[in-house]
Protein backbone atom coordinates (compact mmCIF):
# COMPACT_ATOMS: atom_id res chain seq x y z
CA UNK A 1 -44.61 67.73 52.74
CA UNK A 2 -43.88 70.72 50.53
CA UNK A 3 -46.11 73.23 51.01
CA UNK A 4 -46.22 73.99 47.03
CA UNK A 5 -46.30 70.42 46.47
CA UNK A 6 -49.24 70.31 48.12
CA UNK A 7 -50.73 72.94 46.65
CA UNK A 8 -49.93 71.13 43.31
CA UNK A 9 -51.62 67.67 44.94
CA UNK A 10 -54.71 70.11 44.91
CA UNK A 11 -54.83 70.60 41.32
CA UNK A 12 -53.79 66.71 40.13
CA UNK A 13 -58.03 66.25 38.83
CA UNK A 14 -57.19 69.36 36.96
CA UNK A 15 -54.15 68.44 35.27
CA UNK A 16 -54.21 66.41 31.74
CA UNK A 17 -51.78 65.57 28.90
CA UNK A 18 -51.81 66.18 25.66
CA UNK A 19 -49.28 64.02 23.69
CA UNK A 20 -48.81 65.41 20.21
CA UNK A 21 -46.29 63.65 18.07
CA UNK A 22 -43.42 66.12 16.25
CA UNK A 23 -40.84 66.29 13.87
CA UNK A 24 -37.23 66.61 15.15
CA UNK A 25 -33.81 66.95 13.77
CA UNK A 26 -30.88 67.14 15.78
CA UNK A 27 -28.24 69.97 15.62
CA UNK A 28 -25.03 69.04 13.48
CA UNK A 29 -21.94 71.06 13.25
CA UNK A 30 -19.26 70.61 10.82
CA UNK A 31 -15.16 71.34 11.27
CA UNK A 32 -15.66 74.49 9.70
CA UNK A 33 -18.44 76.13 11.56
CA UNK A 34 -18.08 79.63 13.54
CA UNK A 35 -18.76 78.95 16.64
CA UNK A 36 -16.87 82.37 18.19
CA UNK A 37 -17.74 82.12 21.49
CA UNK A 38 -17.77 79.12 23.87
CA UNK A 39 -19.96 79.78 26.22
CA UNK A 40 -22.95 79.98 24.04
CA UNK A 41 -25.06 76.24 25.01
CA UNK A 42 -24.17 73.71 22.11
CA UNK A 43 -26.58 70.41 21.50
CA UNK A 44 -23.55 68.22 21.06
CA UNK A 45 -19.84 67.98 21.96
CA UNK A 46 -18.05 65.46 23.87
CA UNK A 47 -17.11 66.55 27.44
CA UNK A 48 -15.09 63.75 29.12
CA UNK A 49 -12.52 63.12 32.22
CA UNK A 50 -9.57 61.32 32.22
CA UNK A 51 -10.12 59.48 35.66
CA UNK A 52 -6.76 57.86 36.59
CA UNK A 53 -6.03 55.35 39.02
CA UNK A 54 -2.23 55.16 39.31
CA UNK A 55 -0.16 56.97 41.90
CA UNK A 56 -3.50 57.76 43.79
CA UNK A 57 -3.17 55.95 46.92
CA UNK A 58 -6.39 57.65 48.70
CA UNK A 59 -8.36 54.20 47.81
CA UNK A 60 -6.50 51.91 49.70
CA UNK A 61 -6.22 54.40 52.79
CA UNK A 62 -9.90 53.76 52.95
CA UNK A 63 -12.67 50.61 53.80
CA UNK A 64 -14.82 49.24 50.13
CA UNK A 65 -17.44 51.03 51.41
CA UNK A 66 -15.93 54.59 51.57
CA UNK A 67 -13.97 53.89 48.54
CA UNK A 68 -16.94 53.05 47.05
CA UNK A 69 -18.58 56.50 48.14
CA UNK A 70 -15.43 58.75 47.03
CA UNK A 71 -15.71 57.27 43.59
CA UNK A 72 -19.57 58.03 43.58
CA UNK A 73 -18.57 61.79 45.05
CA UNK A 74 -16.34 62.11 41.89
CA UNK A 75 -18.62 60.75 38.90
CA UNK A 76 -21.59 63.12 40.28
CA UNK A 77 -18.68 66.23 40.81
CA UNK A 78 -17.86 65.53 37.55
CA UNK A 79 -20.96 65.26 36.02
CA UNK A 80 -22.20 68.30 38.48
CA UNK A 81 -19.22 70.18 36.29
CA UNK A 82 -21.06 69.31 32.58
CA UNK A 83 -19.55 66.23 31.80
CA UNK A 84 -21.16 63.70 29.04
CA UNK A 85 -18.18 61.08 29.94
CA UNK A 86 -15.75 59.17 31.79
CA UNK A 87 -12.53 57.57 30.99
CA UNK A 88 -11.82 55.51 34.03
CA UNK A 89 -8.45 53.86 34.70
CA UNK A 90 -9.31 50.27 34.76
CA UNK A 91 -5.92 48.61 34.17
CA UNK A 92 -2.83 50.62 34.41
CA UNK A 93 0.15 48.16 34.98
CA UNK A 94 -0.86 44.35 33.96
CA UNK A 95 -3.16 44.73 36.93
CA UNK A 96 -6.92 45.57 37.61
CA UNK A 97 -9.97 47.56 39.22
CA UNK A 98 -12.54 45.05 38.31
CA UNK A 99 -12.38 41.47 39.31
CA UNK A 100 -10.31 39.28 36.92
CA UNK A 101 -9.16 35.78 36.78
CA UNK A 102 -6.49 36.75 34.45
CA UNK A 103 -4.73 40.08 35.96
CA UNK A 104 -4.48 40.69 40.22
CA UNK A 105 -6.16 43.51 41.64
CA UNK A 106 -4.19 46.94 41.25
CA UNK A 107 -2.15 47.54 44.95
CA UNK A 108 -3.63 51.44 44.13
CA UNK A 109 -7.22 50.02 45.39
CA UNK A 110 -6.27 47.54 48.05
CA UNK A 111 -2.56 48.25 48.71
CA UNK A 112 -0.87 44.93 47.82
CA UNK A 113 -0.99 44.18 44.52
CA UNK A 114 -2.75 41.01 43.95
CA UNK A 115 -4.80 41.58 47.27
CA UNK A 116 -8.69 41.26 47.03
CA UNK A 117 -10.54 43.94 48.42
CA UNK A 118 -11.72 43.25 52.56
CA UNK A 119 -15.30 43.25 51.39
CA UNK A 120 -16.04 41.58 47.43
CA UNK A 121 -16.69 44.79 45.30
CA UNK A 122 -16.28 45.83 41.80
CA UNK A 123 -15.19 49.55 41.07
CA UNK A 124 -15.92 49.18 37.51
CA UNK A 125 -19.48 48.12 37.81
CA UNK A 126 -20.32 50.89 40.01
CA UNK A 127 -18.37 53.39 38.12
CA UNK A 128 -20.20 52.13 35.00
CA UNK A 129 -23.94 51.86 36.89
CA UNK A 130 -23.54 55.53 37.95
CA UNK A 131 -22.45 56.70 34.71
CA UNK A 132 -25.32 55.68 32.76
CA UNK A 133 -28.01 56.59 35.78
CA UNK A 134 -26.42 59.94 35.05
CA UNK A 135 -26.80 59.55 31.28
CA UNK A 136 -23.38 59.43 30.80
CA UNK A 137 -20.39 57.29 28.87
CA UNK A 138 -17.76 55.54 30.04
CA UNK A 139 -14.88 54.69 28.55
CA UNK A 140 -12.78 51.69 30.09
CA UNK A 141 -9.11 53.47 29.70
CA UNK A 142 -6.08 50.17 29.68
CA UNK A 143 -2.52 51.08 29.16
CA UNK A 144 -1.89 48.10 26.82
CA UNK A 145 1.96 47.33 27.34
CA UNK A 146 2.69 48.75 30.61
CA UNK A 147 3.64 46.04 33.16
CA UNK A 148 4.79 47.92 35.56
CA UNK A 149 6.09 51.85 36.55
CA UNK A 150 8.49 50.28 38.67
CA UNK A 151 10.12 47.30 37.37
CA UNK A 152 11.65 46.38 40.89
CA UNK A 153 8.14 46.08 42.52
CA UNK A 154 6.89 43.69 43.72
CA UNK A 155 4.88 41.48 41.82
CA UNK A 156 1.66 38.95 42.44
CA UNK A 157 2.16 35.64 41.09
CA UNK A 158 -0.74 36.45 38.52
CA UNK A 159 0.61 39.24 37.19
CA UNK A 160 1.52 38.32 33.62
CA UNK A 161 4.68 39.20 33.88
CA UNK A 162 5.33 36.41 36.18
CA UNK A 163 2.82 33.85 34.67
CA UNK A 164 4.91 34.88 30.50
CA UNK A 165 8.06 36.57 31.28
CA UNK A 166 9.39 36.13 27.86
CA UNK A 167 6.82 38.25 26.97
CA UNK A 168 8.46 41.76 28.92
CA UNK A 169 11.07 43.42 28.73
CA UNK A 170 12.86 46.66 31.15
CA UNK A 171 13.47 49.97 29.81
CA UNK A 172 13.65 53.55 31.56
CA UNK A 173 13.22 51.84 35.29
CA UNK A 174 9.80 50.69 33.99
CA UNK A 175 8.44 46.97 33.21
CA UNK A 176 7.07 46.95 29.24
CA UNK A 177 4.85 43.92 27.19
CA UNK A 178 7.16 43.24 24.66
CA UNK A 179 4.97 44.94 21.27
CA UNK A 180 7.32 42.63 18.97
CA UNK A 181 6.91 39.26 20.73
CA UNK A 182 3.59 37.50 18.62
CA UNK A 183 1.82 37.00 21.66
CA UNK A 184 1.64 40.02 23.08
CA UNK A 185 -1.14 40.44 20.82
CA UNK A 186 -3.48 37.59 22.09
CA UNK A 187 -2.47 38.21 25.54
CA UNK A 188 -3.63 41.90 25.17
CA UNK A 189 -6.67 41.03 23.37
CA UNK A 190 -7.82 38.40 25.64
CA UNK A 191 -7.52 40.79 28.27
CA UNK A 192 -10.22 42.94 26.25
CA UNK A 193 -12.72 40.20 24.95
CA UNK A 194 -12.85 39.96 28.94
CA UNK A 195 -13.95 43.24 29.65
CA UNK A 196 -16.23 43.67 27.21
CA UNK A 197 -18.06 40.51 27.16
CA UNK A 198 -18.70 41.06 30.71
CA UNK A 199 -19.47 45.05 31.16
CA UNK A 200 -22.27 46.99 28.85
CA UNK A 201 -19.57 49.40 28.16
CA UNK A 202 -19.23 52.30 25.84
CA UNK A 203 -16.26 52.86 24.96
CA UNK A 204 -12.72 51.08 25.11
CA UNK A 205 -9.94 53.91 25.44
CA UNK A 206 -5.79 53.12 24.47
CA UNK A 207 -3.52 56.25 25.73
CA UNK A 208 -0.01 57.08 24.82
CA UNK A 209 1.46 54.50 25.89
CA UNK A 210 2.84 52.70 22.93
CA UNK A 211 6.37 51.98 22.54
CA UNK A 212 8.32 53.76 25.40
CA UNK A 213 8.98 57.54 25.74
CA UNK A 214 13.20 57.30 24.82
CA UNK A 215 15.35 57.50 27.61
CA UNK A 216 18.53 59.86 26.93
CA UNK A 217 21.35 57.26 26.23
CA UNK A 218 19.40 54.10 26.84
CA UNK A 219 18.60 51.90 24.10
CA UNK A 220 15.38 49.62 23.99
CA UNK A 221 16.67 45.88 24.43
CA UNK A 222 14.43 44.38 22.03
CA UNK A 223 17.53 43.79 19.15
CA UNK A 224 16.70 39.33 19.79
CA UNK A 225 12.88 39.66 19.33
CA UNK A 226 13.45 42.24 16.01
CA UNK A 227 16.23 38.89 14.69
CA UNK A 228 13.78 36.18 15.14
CA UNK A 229 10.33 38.10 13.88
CA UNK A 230 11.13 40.56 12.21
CA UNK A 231 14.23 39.48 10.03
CA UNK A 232 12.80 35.87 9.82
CA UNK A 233 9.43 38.14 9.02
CA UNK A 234 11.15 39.71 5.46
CA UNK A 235 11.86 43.03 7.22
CA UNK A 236 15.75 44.39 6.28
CA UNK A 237 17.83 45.19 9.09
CA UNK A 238 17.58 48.92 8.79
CA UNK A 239 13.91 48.39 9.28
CA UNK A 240 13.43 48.21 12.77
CA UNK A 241 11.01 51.42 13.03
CA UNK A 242 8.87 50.43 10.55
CA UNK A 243 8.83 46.65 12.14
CA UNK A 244 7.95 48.41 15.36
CA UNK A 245 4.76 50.54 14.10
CA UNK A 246 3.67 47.40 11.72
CA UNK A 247 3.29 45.60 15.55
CA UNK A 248 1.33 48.63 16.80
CA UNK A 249 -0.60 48.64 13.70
CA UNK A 250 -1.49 45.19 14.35
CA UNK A 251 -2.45 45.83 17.84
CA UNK A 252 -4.58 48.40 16.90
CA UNK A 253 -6.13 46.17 14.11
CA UNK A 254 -6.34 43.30 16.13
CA UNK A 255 -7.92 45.31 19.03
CA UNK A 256 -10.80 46.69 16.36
CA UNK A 257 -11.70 43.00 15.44
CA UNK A 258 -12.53 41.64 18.56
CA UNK A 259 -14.62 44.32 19.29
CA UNK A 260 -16.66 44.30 16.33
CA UNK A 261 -16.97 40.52 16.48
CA UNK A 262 -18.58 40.91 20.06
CA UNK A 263 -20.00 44.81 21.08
CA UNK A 264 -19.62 46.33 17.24
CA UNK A 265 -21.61 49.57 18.82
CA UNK A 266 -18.55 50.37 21.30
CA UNK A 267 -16.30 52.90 20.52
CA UNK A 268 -12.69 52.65 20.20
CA UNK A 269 -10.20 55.77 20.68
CA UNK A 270 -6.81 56.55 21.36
CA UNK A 271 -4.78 59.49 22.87
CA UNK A 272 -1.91 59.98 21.29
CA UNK A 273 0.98 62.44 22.03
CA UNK A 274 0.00 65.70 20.66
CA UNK A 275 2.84 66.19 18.19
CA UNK A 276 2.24 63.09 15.19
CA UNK A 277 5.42 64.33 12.89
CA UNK A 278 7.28 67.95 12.85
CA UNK A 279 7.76 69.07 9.26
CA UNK A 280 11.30 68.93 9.90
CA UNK A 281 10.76 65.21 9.80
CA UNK A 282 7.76 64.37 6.87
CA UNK A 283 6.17 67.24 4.73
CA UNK A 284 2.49 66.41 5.92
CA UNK A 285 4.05 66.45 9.78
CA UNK A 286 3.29 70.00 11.82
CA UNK A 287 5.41 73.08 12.38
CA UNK A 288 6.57 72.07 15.98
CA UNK A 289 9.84 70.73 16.92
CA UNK A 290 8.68 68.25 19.58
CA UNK A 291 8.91 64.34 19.98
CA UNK A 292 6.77 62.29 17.74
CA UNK A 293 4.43 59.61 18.01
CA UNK A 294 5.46 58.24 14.93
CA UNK A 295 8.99 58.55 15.10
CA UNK A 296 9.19 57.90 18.74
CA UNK A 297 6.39 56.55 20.21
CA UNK A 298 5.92 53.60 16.91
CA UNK A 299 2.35 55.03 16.90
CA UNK A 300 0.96 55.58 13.41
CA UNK A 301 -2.47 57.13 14.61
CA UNK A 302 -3.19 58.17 10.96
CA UNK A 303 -3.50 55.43 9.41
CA UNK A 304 -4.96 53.25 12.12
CA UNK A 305 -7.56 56.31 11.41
CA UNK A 306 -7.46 55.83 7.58
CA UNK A 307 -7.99 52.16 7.74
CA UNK A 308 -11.50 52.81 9.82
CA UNK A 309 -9.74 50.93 13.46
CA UNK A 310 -10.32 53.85 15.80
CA UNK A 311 -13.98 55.99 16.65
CA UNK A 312 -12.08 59.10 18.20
CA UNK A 313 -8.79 60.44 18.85
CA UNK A 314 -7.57 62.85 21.45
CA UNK A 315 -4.42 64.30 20.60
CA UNK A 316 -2.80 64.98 24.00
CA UNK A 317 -2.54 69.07 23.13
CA UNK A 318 -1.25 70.05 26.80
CA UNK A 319 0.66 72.79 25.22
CA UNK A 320 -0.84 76.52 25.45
CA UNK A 321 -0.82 78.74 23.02
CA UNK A 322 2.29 80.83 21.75
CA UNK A 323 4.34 77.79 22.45
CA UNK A 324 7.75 77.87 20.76
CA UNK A 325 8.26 73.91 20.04
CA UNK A 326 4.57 73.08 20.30
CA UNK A 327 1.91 75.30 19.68
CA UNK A 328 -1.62 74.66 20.46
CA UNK A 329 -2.91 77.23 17.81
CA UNK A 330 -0.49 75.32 15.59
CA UNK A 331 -1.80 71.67 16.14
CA UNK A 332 -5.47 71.76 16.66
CA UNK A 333 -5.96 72.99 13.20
CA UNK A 334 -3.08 70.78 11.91
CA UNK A 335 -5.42 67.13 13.59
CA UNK A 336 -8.28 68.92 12.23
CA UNK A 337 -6.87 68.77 8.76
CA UNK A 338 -5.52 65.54 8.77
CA UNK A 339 -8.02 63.11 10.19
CA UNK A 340 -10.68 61.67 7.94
CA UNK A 341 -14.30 63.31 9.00
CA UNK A 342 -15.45 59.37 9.70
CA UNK A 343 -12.54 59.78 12.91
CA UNK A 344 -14.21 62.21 15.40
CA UNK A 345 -11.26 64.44 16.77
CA UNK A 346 -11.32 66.00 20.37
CA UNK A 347 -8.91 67.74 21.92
CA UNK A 348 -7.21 66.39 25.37
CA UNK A 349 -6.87 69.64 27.48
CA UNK A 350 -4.27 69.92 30.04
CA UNK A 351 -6.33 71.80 32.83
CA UNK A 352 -3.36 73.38 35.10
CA UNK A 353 -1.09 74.31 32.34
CA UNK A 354 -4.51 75.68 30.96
CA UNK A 355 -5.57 77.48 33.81
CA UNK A 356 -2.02 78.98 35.09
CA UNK A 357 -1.71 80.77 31.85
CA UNK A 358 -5.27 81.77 31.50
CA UNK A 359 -6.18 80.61 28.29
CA UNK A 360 -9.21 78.42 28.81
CA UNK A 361 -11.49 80.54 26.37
CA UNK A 362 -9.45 80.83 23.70
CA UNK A 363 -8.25 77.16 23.89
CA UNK A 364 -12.37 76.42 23.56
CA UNK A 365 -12.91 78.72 20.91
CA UNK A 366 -10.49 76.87 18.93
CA UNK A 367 -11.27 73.39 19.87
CA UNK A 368 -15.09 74.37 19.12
CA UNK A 369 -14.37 75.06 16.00
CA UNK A 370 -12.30 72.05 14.64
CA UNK A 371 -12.96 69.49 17.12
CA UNK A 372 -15.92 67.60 18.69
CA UNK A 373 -15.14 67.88 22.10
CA UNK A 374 -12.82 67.71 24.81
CA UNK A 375 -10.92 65.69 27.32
CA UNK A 376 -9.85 67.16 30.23
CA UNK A 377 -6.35 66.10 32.28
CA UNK A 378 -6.40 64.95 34.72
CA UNK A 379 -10.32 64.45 36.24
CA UNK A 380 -8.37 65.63 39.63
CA UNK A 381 -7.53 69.06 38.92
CA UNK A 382 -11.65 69.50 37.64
CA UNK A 383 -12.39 68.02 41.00
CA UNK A 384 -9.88 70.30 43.03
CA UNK A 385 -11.42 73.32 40.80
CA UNK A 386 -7.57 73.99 39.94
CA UNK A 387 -7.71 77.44 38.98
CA UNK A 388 -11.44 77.75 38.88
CA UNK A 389 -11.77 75.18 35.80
CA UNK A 390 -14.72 73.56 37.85
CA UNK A 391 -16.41 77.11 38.31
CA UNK A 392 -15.61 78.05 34.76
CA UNK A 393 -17.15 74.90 33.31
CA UNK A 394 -20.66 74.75 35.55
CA UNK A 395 -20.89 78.47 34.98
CA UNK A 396 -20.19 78.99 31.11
CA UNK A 397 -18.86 76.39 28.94
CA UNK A 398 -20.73 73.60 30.13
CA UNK A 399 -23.62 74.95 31.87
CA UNK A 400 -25.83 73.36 29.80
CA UNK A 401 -26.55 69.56 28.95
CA UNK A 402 -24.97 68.15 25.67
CA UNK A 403 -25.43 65.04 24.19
CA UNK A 404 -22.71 63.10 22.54
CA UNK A 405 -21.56 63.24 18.72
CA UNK A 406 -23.55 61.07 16.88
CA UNK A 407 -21.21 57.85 16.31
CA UNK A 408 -20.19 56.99 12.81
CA UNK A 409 -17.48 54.41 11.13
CA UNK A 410 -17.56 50.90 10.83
CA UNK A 411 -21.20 50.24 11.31
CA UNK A 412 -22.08 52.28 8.49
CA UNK A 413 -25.49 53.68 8.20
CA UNK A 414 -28.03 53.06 10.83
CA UNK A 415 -31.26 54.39 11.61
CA UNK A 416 -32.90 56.48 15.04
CA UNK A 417 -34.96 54.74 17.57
CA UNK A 418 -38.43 54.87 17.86
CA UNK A 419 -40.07 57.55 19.74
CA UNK A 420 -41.06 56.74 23.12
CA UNK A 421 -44.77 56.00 22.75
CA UNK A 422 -47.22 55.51 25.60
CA UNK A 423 -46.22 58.26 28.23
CA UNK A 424 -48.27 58.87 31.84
CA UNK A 425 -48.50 60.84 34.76
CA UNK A 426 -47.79 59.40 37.58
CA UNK A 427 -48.67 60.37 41.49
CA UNK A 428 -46.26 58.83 44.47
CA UNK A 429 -45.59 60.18 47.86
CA UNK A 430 -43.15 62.15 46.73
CA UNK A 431 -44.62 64.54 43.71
CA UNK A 432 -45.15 63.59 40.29
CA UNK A 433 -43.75 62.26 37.77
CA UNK A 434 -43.91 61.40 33.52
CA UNK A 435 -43.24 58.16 32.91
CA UNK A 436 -43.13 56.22 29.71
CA UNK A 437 -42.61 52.53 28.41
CA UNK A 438 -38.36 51.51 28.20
CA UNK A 439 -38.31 49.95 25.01
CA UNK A 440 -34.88 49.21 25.14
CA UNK A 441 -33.35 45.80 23.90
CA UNK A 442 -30.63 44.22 25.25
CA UNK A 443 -28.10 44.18 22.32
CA UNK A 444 -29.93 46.08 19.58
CA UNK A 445 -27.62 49.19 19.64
CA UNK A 446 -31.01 51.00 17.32
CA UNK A 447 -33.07 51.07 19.93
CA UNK A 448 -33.47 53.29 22.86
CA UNK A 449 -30.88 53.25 25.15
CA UNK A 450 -30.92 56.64 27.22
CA UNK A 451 -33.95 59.31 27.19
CA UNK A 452 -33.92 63.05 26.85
CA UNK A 453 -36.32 65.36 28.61
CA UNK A 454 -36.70 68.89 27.60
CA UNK A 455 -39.12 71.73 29.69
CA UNK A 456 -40.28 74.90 27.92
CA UNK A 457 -41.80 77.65 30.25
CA UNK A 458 -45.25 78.97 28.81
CA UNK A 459 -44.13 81.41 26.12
CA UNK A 460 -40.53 80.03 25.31
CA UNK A 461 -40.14 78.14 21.66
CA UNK A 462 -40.46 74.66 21.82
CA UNK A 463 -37.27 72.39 19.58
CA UNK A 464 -35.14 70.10 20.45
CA UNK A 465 -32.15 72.08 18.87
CA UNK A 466 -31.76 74.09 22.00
CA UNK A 467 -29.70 72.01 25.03
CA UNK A 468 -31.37 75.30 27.40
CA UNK A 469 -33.77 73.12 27.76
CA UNK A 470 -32.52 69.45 28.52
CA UNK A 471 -33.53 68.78 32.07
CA UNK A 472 -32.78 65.30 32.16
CA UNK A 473 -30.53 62.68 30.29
CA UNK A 474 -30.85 59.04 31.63
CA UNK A 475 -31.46 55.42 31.08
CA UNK A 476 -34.77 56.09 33.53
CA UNK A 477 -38.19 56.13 31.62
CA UNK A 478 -39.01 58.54 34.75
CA UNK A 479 -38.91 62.02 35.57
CA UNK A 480 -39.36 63.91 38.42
CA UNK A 481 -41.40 67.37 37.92
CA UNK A 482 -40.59 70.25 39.65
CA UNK A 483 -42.99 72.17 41.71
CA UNK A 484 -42.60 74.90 39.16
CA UNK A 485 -43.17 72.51 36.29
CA UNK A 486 -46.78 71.69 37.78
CA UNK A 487 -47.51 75.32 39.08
CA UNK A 488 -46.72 77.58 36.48
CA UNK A 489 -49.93 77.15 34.33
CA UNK A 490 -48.68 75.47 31.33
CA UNK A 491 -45.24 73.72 30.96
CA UNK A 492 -44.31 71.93 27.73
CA UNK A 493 -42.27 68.94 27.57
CA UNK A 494 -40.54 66.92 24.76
CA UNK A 495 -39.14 63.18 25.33
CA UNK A 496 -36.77 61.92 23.04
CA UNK A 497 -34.83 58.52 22.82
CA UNK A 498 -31.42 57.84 22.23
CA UNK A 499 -29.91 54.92 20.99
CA UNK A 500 -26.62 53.75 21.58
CA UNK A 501 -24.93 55.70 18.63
CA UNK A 502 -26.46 58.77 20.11
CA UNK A 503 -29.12 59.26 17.14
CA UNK A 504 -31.99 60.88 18.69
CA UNK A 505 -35.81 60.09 17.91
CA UNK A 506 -38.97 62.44 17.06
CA UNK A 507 -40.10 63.57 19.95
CA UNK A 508 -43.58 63.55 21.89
CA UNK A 509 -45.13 66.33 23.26
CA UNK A 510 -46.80 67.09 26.15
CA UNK A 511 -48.58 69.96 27.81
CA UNK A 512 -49.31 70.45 31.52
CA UNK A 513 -52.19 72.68 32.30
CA UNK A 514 -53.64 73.25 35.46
C-alpha cells in the first residue's frame, strides 16, 4: 500500500462531512461574447471527434479482442486530449459496425463485407459504454445515401442494394440511395428507428453526404425517377433542383419525427459543406466563390434549421484563414449570423490544414466567439498529434473539463435534476471514496444522468462556474479521492447532476477535515 495512503487510513476516525446544500447557476455565453483568448478554461463548449471507419483497414488486420482494445486506446486518447464527444462511424456504405439484421457488417471491421466478426462483438456498444464511463457523448455518425465508394465492389447479399436495387443508382464511380425514389425514405428511417431503439444514444449525426459532389462532365442519371415523382408530383420540368432539396428536406423531416416519437432527448445534427450559397449566387449567400450545399449538394441546412429538424450544425470550415475562394474569417461569422440561436452552431475544424499553416489560435478565438464548440477532422490526425494538435489541446485549449451546451429546441422548456442527496464516505482496499445515491431513471431525460465533481484546495473560492475545478464527469455515483484530497487539511467538494440535456443541479457541499 501507499505509504500516504496509509498515513490517510490513520486519520479515517478523524475525518467527517459536512454536507451543506448551495445555490448554483451554470455559466452561459452568448454569440456575441469576448472571449479573446482561447486558452483561458471555459464551463461549456462542445469538443468532439469525427471518428471514421472507412478506408481504415487496421481493424480487420487484427483479432475482436485487439480491435476491441485499439478502439478503447482511442476513446480514452481522445478524451485524454479534452474531448466532451464522439462521432463514431457506424454505417458508412449501406453496411454496419453494430450487429444488424437489416445491413451486413462493414468489410472495414472484418474484411469481407457481410462477414461476422470471428468472436460475436459489438463495436458500437463498447464505443458507447466507454463514452459515457468517461462522461462523454456519442454521436452515431450514418452517411444516409451512400451505398457504396466503389460501385464495382463486391457486395453481400444483404446489402440493400442487392435486397432493392431500384432503389440506387451510379454516379462518379460510387454506388448512391436514390434521394428521389419514395422509399428511400422508409428504408433510411427504418435503418434509424433500429439504432436508436436499441442503443441509449446521444446523438444521431448526418454528414455531407447529400446529393453527390458533381463530377466534371457527368450528369446524375436520375432524369426517370424526377418523370414519374416529381412531374406526376406537380413539379415543372425546369424544377428539378428544387424537387431534389424538397426530397432532402423530407429526409431531414422525416428523420426528426422518428426520433422524437421514440428518444425525443437525442440530438440531431448535420455537417454540411462549409460554403451554404456565395453571394454571387443568392444575396443572403457568403462572399466565397466555392461549391454550395444548396446549389450542389440539394442540402438546404437553413431551413431544415428554421423549421426546428436539426439540434446542431457543423459547417465543414476546413478552409484557413486568408483563403481567396473560401475564407474561414469570412464564414464563421457568416453561420453565426444566419442560424437561429435555438440551432447550436460549431465549427468542424480541419486539423492538418489547421496545423500546417499554424493557425490553431486564431481559428479558436474566432470559433469561441460565434460558435459553441468544435469538431475536429479527422479523430486520426488528434490521435497521431499531427502537428502537435494533441499537445496543443491537453496543454491549453482543452486542458480543462467542459461540459456540453445545454440542449434546447423541440422539447421546449424543461427543468434541472435534483441534487444528488444522501452522499457518504466510503473505505475499500484501495483508498476512499464519496459516494452518493444514482437517482437516475431509465427514460426520464430530467433526471440525473451523468455527475460532476469539483475539488477546491483550502483557500481557493468555491463555484461551480469555474471548470479548474471539475475533477470528474461520469455516469458513476463514485469518486476516487486523491491522497492529497484526504491529506491536505481541508478539501472542499461540490457534486452536481446532470441530466440528459446537460442542465446542471444545485450542488452539495462537502468538507474534508482531518
Amino acid at each position: 500500500m501507499h505509504r500516504r495512503y496509509a498515513e490517510a487510513r490513520h486519520l479515517l476516525p478523524a475525518l467527517f462531512l459536512t454536507l451543506v446544500l448551495l445555490s448554483s447557476c451554470s455559466l452561459s455565453r452568448g454569440r456575441g461574447t469576448e472571449l479573446p483568448d482561447p486558452r483561458q478554461p471555459l464551463k461549456r463548449e462542445l469538443r468532439a471527434a469525427w471518428l471514421p471507419t472507412i478506408y481504415r483497414s487496421e481493424y480487420a488486420q487484427l483479432s475482436p479482442y485487439d480491435a476491441a482494445d485499439l478502439l478503447l486506446q482511442r476513446v480514452e486518447t481522445l478524451h485524454q486530449l479534452g474531448c466532451n464527444a464522439i462521432f463514431f462511424q457506424v454505417r458508412a456504405e449501406g453496411d454496419a459496425w453494430y450487429p444488424s439484421a437489416l445491413e451486413p457488417w462493414s468489410k472495414y471491421l472484418t474484411g469481407r463485407q457481410g462477414q461476422a466478426p470471428e468472436e460475436p462483438w459489438d463495436p458500437l456498444e463498447l464505443v458507447l459504454e466507454a463514452c459515457h464511463e468517461r462522461g462523454m457523448e456519442l454521436h452515431a455518425w450514418i452517411n444516409p445515401y451512400r451505398g457504396a465508394s466503389n460501385a464495382s465492389a463486391e457486395l453481400a447479399p444483404t446489402h440493400p442494394a442487392r435486397r432493392y436495387p431500384e432503389l440506387f443508382i451510379r454516379y462518379g464511380g460510387q454506388l448512391l440511395m436514390n434521394p428521389g425514389h419514395p422509399q428511400s425514405i422508409p428504408y433510411i428511417t427504418s435503418v434509424v428507428k433500429d439504432l436508436v431503439t436499441r442503443y441509449d444514444l446521444d446523438g444521431l449525426h448526418f454528414d455531407d453526404y447529400f446529393y453527390p459532389y458533381p463530377k466534371a462532365g457527368e450528369e446524375l442519371q436520375d432524369e426517370e425517377t424526377f418523370r414519374a415523382y416529381g412531374l406526376g408530383k406537380g413539379y415543372a420540368r425546369g424544377e428539378k433542383a428544387r424537387w431534389r432539396r424538397d426530397k432532402v428536406n423530407e429526409l431531414i423531416r422525416a428523420t426528426r419525427e422518428t426520433l422524437l416519437e421514440l428518444r425525443p432527448w437525442m440530438r440531431f445534427g448535420v455537417s454540411p459543406f462549409g460554403i451554404y450559397r456565395n453571394a454571387s449566387t443568392a444575396p443572403e449567400g457568403s462572399q466565397t466563390a466555392g461549391l454550395q450545399s444548396y446549389d450542389d449538394l440539394s442540402a438546404d441546412v437553413l431551413y431544415w434549421a428554421h423549421e426546428g429538424w436539426v439540434d446542431y450544425v457543423v459547417p465543414q470550415v476546413y478552409w484557413n484563414r486568408g483563403h481567396k475562394v473560401a475564407d474561414y474569417d469570412v464564414l464563421v461569422p457568416w453561420w453565426a449570423e444566419q442560424l437561429p440561436r435555438t440551432t447550436q452552431l460549431y465549427i468542424g475544424q480541419h486539423v492538418g490544414r489547421t496545423m500546417e499553416g499554424r493557425q490553431l489560435r486564431e481559428k479558436l478565438q474566432l470559433s469561441r466567439h460565434y460558435a459553441q464548440g468544435n469538431v475536429w477532422w479527422p479523430a486520426d490526425d488528434l490521435l497521431r498529434n499531427v502537428g502537435g494538435i494533441g499537445d496543443s489541446l491537453a496543454t491549453s485549449y482543452q486542458r480543462y473539463p467542459a461540459l456540453l451546451p445545454v440542449q434546447r429546441g423541440v422539447l421546449g422548456k424543461t427543468k434541472a435534476p435534483a441534487a444528488p442527496s444522501r452522499i457518504w464516505l466510503e473505505d475499500d482496499r484501495e483508498g476512499f471514496s464519496l459516494c452518493w445515491e444514482d437517482s437516475h431513471q431509465k427514460d426520464d431525460p430530467e433526471s440525473p444522468y451523468l455527475y460532476v465533481v469539483y475539488a477546491f484546495p483550502r483557500g481557493t473560492k468555491v463555484s461551480t462556474k469555474d471548470p479548474r475545478y471539475i475533477r470528474q464527469i461520469s455516469r458513476s455515483n463514485r469518486y476516487r479521492l486523491t491522497i492529497d484530497e484526504l491529506l491536505d487539511g481541508e478539501h472542499q467538494f461540490l457534486v452536481t447532476a446532470l441530466n440528459r440535456f446537460w442542465q446542471e443541479s444545485k450542488p452539495h457541499k462537502l468538507k474534508i477535515r482531518p
